[in-house]
Protein backbone atom coordinates (compact mmCIF):
# COMPACT_ATOMS: atom_id res chain seq x y z
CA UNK A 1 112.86 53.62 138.87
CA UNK A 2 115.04 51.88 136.53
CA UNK A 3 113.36 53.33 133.62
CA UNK A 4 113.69 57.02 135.31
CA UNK A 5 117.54 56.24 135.83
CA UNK A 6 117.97 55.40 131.85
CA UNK A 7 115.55 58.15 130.64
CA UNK A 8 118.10 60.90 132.41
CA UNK A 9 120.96 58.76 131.17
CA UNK A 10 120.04 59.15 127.83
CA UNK A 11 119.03 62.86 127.91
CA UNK A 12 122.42 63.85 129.33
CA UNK A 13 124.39 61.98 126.37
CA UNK A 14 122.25 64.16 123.95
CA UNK A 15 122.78 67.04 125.49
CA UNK A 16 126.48 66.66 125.61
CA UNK A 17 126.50 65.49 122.04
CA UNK A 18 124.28 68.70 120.67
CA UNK A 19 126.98 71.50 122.97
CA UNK A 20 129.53 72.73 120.42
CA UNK A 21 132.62 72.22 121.49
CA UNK A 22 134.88 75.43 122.71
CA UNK A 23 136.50 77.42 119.85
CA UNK A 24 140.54 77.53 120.80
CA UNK A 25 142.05 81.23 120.83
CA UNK A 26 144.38 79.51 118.16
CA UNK A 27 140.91 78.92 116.07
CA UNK A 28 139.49 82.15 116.79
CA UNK A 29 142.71 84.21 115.70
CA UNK A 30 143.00 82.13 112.55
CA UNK A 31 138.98 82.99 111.60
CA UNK A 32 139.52 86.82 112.13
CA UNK A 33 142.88 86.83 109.66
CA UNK A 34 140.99 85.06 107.35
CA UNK A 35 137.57 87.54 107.44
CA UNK A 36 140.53 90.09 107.21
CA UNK A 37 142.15 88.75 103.88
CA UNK A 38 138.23 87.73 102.31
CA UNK A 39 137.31 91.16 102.85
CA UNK A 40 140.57 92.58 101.36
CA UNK A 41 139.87 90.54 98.51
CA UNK A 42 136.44 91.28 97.61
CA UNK A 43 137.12 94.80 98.23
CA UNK A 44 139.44 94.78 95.06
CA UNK A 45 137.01 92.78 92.84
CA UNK A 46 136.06 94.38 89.85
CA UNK A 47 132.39 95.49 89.26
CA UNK A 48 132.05 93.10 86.31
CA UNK A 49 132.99 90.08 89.07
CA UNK A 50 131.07 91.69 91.61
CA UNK A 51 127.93 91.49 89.11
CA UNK A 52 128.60 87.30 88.82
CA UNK A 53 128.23 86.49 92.17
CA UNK A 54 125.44 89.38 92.78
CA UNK A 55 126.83 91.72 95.13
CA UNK A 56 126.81 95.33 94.90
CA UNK A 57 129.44 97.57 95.71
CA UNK A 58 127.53 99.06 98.45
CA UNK A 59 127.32 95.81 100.22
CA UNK A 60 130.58 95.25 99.12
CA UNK A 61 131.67 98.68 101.02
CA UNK A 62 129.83 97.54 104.33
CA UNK A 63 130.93 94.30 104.41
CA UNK A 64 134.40 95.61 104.18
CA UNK A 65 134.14 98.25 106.90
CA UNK A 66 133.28 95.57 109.51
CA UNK A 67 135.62 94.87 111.84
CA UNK A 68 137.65 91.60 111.58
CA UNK A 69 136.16 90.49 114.96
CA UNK A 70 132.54 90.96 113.72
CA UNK A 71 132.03 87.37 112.52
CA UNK A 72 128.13 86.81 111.79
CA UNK A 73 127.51 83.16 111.74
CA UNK A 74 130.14 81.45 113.09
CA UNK A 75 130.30 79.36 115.89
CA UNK A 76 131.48 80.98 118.98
């Protein structure tokens, strides 16, 4: 029994360590402004710089039209 009572011990501290912790309004307004002012900014790249980091302007021209809430990836 002792065993059981350290086994379930042990699997809640890894649970609580693997959760993400909550993402603050404060957090989540400061991630859309900056999606907002990377977008803005790739939008005016020329093609030449555009060619560097290998994006097209079509992808360029979707990425941009995404709203600033639409946030792929990130941790909500």
């Amino acid at each position: 029994m002792g065993r059981t009572l350290h086994y379930s011990q042990s699997q809640q501290c890894q649970s609580l360590e693997t959760r993400q912790p909550r993402v603050t309004w404060r957090e989540r307004l400061y991630r859309w402004r900056q999606l907002r002012r990377e977008r803005y900014a790739l939008r005016h790249l020329s093609d030449d710089m555009l060619k560097d980091i290998g994006i097209s302007r079509d992808a360029v021209q979707r990425e941009s039209r995404r709203p600033f809430w639409d946030d792929r990836g990130w941790r909500r």
